[in-house]
N, C-alpha and C. Protein backbone atom coordinates (compact mmCIF):
# COMPACT_ATOMS: atom_id res chain seq x y z
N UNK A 1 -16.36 44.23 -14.53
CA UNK A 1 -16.95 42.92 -14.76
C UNK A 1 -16.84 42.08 -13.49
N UNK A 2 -17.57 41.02 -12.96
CA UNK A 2 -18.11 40.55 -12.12
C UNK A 2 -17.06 39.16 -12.59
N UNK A 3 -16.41 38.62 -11.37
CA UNK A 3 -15.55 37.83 -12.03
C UNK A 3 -16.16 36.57 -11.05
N UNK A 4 -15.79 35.22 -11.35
CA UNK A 4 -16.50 33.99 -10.58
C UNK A 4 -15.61 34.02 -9.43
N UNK A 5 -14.66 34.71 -8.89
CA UNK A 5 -14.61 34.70 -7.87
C UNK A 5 -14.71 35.28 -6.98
N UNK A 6 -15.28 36.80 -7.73
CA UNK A 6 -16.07 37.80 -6.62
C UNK A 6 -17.49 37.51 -6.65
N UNK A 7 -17.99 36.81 -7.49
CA UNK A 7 -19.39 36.20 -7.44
C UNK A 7 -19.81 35.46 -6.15
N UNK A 8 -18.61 34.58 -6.09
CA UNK A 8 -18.78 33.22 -5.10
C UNK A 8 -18.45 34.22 -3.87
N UNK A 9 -17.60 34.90 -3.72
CA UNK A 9 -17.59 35.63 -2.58
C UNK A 9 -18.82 36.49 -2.14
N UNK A 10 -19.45 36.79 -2.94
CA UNK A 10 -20.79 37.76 -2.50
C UNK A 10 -21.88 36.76 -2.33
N UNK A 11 -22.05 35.42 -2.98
CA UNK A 11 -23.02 35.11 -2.71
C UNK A 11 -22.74 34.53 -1.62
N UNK A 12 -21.48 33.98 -1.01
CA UNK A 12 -21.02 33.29 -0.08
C UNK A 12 -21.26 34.44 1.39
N UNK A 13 -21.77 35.48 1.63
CA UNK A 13 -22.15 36.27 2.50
C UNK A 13 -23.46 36.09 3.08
N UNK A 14 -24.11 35.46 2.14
CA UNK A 14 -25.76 35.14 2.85
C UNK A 14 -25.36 33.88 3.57
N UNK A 15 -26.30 33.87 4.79
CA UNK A 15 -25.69 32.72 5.81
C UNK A 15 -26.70 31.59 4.95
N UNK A 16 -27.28 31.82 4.37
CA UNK A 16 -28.28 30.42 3.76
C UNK A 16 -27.46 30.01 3.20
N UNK A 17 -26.97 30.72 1.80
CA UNK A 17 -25.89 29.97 0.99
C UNK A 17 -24.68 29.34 1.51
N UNK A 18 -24.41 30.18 2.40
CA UNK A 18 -22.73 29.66 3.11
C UNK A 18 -23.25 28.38 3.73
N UNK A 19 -24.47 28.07 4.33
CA UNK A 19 -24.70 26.53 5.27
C UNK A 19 -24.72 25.71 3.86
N UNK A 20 -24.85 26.10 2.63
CA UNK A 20 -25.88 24.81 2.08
C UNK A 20 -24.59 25.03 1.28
N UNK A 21 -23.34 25.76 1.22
CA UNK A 21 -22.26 25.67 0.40
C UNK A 21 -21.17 24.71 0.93
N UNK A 22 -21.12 24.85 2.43
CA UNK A 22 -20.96 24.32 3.40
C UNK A 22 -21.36 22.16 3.71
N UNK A 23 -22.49 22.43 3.25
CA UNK A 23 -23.25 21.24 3.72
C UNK A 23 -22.23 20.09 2.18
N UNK A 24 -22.74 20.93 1.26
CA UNK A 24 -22.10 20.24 0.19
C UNK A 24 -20.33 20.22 -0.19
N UNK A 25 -19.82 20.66 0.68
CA UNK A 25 -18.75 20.62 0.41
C UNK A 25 -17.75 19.47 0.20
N UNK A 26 -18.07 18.62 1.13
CA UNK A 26 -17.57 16.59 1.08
C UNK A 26 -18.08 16.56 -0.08
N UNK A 27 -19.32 16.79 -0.43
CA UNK A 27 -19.06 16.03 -1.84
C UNK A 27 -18.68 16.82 -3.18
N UNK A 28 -18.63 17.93 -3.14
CA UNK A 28 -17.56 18.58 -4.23
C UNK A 28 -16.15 18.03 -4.03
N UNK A 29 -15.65 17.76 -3.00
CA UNK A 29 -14.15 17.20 -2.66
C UNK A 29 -13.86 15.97 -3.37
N UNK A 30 -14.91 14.84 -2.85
CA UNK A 30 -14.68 13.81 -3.87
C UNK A 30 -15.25 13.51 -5.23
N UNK A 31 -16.03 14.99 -5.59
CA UNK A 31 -16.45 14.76 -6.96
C UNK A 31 -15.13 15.01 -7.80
N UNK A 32 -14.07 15.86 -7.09
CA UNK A 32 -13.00 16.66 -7.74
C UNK A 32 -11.98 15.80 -7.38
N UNK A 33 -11.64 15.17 -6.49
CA UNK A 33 -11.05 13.47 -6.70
C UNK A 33 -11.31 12.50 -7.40
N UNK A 34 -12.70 11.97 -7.68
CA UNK A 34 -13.44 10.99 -8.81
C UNK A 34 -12.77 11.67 -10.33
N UNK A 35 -12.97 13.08 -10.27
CA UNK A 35 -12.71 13.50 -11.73
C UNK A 35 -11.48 13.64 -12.57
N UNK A 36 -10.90 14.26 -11.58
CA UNK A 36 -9.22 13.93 -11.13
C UNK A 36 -8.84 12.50 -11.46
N UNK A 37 -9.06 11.81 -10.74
CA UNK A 37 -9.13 10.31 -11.57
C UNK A 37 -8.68 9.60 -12.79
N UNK A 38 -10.50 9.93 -12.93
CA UNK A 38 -10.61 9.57 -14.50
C UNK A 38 -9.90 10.58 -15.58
N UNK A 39 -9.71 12.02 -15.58
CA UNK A 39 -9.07 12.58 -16.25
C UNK A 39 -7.36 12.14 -16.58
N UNK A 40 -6.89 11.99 -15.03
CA UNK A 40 -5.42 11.12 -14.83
C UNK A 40 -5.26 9.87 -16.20
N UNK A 41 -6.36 9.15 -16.04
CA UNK A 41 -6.41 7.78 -16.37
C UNK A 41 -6.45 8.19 -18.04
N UNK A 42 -7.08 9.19 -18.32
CA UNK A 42 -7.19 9.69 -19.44
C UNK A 42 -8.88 8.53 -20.23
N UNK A 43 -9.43 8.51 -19.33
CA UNK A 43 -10.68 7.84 -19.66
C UNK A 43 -11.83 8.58 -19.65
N UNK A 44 -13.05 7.68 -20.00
CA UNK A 44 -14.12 8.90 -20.72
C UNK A 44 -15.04 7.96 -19.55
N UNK A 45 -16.71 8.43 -19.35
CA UNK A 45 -16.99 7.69 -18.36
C UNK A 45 -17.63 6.55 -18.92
N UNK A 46 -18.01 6.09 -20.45
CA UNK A 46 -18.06 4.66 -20.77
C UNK A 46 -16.71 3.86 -20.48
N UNK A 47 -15.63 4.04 -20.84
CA UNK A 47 -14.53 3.43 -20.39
C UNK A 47 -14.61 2.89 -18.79
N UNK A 48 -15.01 4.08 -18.19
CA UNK A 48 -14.76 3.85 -16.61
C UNK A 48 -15.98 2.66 -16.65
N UNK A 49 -16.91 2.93 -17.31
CA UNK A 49 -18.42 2.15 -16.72
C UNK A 49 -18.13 0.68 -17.00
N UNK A 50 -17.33 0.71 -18.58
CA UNK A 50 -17.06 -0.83 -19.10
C UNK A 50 -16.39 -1.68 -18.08
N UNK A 51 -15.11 -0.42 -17.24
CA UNK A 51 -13.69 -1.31 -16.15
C UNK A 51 -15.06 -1.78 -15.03
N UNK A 52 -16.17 -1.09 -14.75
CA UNK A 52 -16.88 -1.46 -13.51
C UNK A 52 -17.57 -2.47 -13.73
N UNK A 53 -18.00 -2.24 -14.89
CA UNK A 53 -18.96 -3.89 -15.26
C UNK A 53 -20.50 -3.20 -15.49
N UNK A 54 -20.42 -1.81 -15.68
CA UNK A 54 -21.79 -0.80 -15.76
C UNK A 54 -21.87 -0.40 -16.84
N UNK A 55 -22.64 0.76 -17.08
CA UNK A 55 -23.11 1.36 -18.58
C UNK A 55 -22.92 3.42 -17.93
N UNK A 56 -22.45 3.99 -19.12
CA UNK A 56 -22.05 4.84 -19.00
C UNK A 56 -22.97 5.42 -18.67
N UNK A 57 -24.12 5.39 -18.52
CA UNK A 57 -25.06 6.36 -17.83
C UNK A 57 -25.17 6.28 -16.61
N UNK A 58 -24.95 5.31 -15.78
CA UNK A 58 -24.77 4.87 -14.23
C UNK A 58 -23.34 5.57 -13.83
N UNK A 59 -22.42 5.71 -14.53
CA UNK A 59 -21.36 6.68 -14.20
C UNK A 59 -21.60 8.20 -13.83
N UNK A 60 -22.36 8.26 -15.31
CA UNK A 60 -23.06 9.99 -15.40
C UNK A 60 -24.06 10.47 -14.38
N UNK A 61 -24.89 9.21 -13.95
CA UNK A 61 -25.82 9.81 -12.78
C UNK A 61 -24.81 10.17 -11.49
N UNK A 62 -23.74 8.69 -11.65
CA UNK A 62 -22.79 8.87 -9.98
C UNK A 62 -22.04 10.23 -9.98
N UNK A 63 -21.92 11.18 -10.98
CA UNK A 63 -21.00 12.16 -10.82
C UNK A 63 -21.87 13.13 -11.04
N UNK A 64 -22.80 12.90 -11.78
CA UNK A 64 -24.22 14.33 -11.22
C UNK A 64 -24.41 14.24 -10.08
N UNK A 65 -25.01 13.13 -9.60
CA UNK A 65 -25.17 13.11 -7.87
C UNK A 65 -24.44 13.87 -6.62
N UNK A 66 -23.48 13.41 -7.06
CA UNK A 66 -22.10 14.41 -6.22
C UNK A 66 -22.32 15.62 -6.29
N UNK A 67 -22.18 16.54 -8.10
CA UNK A 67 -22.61 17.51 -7.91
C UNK A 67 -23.47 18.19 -7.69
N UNK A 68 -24.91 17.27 -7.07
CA UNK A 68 -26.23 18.01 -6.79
C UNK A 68 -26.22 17.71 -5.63
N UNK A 69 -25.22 16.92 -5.12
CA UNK A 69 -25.73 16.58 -3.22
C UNK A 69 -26.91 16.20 -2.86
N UNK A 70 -27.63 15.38 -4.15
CA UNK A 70 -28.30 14.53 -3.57
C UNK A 70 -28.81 13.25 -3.75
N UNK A 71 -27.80 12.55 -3.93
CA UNK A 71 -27.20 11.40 -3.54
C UNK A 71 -25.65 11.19 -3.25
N UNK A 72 -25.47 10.18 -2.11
CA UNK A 72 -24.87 9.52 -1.75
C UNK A 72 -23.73 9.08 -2.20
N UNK A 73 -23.20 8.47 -3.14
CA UNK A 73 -22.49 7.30 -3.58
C UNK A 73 -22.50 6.05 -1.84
N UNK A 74 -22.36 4.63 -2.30
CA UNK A 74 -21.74 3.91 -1.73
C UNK A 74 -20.33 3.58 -1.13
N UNK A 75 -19.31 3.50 -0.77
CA UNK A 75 -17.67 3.00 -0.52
C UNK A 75 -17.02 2.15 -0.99
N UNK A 76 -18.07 1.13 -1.66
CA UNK A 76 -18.19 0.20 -2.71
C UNK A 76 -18.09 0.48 -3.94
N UNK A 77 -18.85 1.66 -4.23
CA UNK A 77 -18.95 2.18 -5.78
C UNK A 77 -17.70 3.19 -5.78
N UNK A 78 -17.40 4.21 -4.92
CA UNK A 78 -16.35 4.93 -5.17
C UNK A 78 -15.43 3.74 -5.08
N UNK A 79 -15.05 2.75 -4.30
CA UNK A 79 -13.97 1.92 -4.58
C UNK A 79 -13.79 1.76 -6.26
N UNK A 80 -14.73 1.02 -7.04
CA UNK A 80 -15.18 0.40 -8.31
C UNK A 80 -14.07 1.58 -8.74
N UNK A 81 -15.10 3.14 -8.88
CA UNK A 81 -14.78 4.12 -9.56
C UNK A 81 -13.00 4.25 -9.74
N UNK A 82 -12.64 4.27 -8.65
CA UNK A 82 -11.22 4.52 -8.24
C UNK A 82 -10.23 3.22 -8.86
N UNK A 83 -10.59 2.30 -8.84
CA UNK A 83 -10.06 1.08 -9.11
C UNK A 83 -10.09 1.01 -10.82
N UNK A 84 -11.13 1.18 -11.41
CA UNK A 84 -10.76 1.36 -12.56
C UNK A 84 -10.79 2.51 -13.17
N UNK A 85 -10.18 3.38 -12.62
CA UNK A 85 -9.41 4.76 -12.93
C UNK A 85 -7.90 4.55 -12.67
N UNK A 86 -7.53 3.23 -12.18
CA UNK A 86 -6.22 2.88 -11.59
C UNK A 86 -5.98 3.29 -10.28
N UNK A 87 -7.10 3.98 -8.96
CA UNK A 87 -6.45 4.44 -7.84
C UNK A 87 -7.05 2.76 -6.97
N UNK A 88 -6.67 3.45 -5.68
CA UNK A 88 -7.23 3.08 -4.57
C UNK A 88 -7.88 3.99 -3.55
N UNK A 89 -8.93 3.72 -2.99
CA UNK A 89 -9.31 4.18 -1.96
C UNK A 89 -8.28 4.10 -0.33
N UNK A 90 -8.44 5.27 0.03
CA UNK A 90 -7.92 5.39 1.24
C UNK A 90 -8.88 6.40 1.96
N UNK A 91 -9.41 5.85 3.08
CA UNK A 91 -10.21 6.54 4.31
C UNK A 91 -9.43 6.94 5.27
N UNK A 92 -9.57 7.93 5.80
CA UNK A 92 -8.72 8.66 6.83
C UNK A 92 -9.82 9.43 7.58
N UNK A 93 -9.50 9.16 9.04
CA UNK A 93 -10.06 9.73 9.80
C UNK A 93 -9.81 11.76 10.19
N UNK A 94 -10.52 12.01 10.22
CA UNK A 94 -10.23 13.77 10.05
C UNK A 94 -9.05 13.82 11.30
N UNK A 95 -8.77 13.04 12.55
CA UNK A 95 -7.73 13.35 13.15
C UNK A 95 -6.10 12.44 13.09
N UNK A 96 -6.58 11.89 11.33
CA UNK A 96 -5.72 11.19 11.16
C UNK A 96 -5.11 9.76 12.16
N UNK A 97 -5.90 9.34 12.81
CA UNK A 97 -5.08 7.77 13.78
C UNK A 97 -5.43 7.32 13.58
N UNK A 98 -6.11 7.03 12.10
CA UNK A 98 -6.42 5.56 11.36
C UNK A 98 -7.17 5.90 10.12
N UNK A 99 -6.28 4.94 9.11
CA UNK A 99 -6.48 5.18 8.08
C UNK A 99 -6.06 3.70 7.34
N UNK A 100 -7.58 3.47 6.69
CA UNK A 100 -7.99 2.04 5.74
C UNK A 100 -8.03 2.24 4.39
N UNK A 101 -7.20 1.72 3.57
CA UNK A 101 -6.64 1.42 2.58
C UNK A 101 -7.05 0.04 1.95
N UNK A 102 -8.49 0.35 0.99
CA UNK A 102 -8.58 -0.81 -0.03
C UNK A 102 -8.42 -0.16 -1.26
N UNK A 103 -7.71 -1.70 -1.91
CA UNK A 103 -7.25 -1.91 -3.58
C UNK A 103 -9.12 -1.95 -4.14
């Protein structure tokens, strides 16, 4: 039997898939931080949408988005997200010598 992680490994051999597995990878990271989150918080995403001041379908598009890579989120909206999940945002530079921290 073909298991999901010899799957991902075989398909991960074609150089098309590996760029575009690649390309999307930032945002699987913070889709799996956003989710992480709200799971922590033990909230559903109307809960999260009510703490933002939104409607649970504006949640559901922001975390499809992520996982289709194609859209964006804002730094503003992941703030929202994070904030009423109880985190904070923290930005860090990939060589680490500065790193911004909003509530």
């Amino acid at each position: 039997m073909l298991t999901h992680k010899k799957f991902k490994a075989r398909m991960l051999e074609g150089p098309a898939v590996r760029t575009e597995y690649e390309r999307l990878q930032p945002e699987m990271e913070l889709l799996d931080i956003l989710l992480s989150a709200r799971e922590e918080a033990g909230l559903t995403q109307a809960e999260v949408a009510l703490r933002m001041g939104t409607k649970a379908p504006a949640v559901a598009r922001l975390e499809g988005a992520l996982a289709s890579g194609k859209h964006s989120p804002s730094i503003a909206t992941i703030r929202k997200y994070l904030a009423a999940c109880g985190k904070k945002l923290l930005v860090q530079s990939e060589d680490e010598t500065k790193t911004l921290t909003h509530a």
